[in-house]
Protein backbone atom coordinates (compact mmCIF):
# COMPACT_ATOMS: atom_id res chain seq x y z
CA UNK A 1 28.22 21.42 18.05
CA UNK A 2 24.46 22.28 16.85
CA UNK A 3 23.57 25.37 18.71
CA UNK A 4 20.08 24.77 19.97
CA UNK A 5 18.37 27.61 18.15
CA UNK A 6 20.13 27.60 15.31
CA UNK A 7 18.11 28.45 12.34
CA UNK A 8 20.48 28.02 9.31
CA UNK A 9 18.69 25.38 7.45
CA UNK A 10 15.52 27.16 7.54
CA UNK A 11 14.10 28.88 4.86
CA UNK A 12 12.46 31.93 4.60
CA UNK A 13 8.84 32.14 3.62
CA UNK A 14 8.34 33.85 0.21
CA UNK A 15 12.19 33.51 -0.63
CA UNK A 16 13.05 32.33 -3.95
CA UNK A 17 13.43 28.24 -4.07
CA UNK A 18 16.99 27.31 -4.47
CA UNK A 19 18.76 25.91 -8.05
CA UNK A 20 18.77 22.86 -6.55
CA UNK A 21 15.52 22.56 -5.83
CA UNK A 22 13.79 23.82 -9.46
CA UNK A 23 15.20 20.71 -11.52
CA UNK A 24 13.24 18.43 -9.51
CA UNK A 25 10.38 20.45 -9.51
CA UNK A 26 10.45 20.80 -12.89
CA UNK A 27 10.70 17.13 -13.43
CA UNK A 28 7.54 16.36 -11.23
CA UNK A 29 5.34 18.69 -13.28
CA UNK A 30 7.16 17.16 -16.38
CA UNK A 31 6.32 14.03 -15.32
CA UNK A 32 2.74 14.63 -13.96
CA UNK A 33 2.15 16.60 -17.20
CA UNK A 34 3.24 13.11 -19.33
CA UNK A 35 1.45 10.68 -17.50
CA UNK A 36 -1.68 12.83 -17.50
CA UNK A 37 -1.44 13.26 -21.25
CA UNK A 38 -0.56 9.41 -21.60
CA UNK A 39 -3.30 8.26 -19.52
CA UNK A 40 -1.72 6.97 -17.13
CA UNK A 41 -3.11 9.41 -14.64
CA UNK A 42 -6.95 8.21 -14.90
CA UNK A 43 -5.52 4.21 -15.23
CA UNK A 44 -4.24 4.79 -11.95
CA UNK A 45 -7.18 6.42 -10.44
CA UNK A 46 -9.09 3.40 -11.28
CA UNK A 47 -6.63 0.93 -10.10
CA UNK A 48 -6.83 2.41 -6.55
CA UNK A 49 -11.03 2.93 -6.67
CA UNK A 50 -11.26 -0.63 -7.90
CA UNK A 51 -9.05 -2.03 -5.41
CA UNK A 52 -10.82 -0.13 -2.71
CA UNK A 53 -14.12 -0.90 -4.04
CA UNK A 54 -13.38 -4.37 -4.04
CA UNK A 55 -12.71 -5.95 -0.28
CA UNK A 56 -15.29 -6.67 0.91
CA UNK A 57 -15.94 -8.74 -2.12
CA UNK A 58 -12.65 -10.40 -2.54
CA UNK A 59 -12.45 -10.96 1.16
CA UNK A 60 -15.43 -13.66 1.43
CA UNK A 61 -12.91 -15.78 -0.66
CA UNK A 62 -10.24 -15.69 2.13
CA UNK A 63 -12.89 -16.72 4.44
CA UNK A 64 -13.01 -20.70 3.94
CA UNK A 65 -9.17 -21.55 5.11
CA UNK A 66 -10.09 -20.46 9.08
CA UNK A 67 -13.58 -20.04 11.01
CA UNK A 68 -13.70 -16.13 11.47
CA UNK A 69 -14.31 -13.81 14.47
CA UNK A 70 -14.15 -10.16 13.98
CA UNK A 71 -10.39 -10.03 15.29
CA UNK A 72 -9.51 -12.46 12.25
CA UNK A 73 -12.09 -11.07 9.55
CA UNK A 74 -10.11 -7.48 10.04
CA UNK A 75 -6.54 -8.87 9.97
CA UNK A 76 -7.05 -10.70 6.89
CA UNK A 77 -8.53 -7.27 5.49
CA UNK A 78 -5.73 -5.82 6.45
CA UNK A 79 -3.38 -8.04 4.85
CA UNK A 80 -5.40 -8.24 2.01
CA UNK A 81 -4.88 -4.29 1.88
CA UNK A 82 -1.01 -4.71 2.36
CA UNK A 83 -1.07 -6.94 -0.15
CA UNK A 84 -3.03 -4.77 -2.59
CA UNK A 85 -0.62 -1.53 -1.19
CA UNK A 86 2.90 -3.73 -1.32
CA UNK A 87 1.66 -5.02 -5.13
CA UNK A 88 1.04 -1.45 -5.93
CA UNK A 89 4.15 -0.13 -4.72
CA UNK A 90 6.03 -3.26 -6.88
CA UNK A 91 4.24 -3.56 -10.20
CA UNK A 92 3.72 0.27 -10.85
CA UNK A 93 5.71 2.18 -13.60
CA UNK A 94 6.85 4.75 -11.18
CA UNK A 95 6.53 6.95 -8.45
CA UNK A 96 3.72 8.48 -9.52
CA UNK A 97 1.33 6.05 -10.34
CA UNK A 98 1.99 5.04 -7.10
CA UNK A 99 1.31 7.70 -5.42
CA UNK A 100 -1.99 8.33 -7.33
CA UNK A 101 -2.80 5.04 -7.13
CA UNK A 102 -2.90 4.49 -3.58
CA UNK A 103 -4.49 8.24 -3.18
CA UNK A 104 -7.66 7.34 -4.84
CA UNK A 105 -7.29 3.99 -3.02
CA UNK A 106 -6.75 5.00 0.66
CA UNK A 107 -9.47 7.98 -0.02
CA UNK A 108 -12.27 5.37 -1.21
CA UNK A 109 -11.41 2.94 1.28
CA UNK A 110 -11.89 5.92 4.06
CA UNK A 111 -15.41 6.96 2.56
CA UNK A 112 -16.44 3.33 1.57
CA UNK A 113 -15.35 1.16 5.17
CA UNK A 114 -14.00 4.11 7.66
CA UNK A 115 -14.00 1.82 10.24
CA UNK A 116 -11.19 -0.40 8.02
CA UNK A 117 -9.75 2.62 7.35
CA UNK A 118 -8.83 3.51 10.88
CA UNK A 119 -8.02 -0.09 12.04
CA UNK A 120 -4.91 0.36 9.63
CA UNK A 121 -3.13 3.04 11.75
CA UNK A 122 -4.45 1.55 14.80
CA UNK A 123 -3.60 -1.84 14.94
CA UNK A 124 -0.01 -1.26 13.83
CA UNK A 125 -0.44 -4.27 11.10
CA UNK A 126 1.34 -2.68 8.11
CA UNK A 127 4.47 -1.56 10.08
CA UNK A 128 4.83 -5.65 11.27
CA UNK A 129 4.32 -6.15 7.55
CA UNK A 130 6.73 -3.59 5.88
CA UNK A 131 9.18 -4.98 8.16
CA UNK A 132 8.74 -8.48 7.07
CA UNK A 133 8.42 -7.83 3.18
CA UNK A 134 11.61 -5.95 3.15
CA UNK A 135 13.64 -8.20 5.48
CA UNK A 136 15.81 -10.50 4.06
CA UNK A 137 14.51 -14.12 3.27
CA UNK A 138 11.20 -15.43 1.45
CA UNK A 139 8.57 -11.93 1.89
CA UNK A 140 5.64 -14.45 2.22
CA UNK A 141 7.07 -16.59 4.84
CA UNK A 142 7.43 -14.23 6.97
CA UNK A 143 4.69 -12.01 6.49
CA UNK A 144 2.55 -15.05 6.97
CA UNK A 145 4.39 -15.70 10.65
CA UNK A 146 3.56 -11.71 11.13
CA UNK A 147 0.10 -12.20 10.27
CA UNK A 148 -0.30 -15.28 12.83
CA UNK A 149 1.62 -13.48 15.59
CA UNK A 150 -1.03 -10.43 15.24
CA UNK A 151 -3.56 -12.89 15.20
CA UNK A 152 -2.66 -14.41 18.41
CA UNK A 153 -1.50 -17.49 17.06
CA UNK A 154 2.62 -17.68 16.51
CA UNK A 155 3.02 -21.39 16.62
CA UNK A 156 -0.53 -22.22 14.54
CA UNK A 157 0.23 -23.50 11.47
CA UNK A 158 -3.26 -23.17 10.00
CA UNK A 159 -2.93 -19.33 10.72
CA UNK A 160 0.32 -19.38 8.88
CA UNK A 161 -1.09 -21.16 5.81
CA UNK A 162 -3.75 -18.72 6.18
CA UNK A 163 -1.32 -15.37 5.71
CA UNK A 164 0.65 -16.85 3.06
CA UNK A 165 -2.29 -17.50 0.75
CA UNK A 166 -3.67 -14.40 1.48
CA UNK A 167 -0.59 -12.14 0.65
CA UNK A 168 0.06 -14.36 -2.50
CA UNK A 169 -3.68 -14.63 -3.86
CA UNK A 170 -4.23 -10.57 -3.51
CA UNK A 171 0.13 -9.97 -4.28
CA UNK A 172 -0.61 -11.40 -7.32
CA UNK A 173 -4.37 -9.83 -8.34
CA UNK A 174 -2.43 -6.46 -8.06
CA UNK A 175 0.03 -7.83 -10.42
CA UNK A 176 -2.37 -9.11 -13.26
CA UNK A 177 -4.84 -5.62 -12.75
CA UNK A 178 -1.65 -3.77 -13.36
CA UNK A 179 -0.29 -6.03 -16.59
CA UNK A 180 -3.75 -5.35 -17.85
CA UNK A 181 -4.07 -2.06 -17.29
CA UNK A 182 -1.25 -1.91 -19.56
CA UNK A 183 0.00 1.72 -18.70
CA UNK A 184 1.86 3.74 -21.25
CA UNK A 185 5.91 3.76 -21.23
C-alpha cells in the first residue's frame, strides 16, 4: 500500500539527473542537432506556417458539397485541421519534425484565426476524431460518421460524404507537401 504522502519518486530540485535519464537526453540534442544541420528543422517550420497559413484558403473548396452555417463552416475547419495534424503525425520522418511541425503550426494558427484556435479545445472535435482514426476499421469511415454526429446529423448521409472527402482531400495534401518537401534521411 502507497502511503499517501509518500515522496519516493520525487526528485530533488538541483540533484544530478539519473544514468537513465542522460542517454535520452543526449539523443534529443543529438537528434535536434542533426536535423537542424540537415535542414530538416526550417522544412518543418514551413510545413506547419504553410499549413496554418492556408485554411481559410483551402477551406472555400470544402464549401460546395453542403450549404454552410457557421456551426458547419467551423467543423469542417476543424477537420480540415485534424486532417492536416493526423497527416503530420503519419507522413513525418520522426518525432521531431513532428513536434516542430505542428509548433509553428498550432502557434500561427493561434496568431492568424484565434478564434479557430480556441474552438479546437472547446468543442472537443479532435478527441471524437483521435478516437475514430485509431479505432479499428476504415479511419475515414468513421471519422466521417464522427464528423456528422458533431454536426448534428448522425443518420445524414450528405454530412457523411461531406467528412470523408474532407479528411481524404486535406489527409492526402499533407502527404504530397511532405513527399515534396523531401526531408533529409
Amino acid at each position: 500500500m502507497v502511503e499517501r504522502f509518500d515522496d519516493s519518486d520525487m526528485k530533488i530540485v538541483g540533484s544530478a539527473p539519473s544514468k537513465a535519464e542522460e542517454p535520452r537526453d543526449n539523443e534529443t540534442v543529438n537528434l535536434y542537432e542533426e536535423q537542424k544541420q540537415n535542414g530538416n528543422i526550417a522544412k518543418a517550420q514551413r510545413v506547419g506556417a504553410t499549413l496554418a497559413g492556408d485554411i481559410d484558403a483551402l477551406s472555400v473548396e470544402c464549401e460546395a458539397a453542403l450549404p454552410s452555417d457557421d456551426m458547419l463552416a467551423v467543423q469542417k475547419k476543424l477537420l480540415m485541421i485534424f486532417s492536416f495534424v493526423a497527416g503530420i503525425e503519419e507522413f513525418s520522418p520522426n518525432k521531431l519534425i513532428v513536434r516542430t511541425t505542428l509548433n509553428v503550426f498550432y502557434d500561427t494558427l493561434k496568431k492568424e484565426d484565434p478564434a479557430l484556435y480556441e474552438s479546437m479545445g472547446l468543442t472537443g472535435a479532435f478527441s471524437f476524431y483521435y478516437l475514430e482514426y485509431r479505432r479499428s476499421g476504415d479511419a475515414t469511415a468513421n471519422i466521417a460518421n464522427a464528423f456528422a454526429m458533431l454536426c448534428g446529423a448522425e443518420s445524414d448521409s450528405a454530412y457523411v460524404e461531406t467528412g470523408s472527402a474532407v479528411f481524404e482531400k486535406y489527409y492526402s495534401f499533407v502527404k504530397e507537401l511532405i513527399a515534396q518537401v523531401e526531408y533529409a534521411n
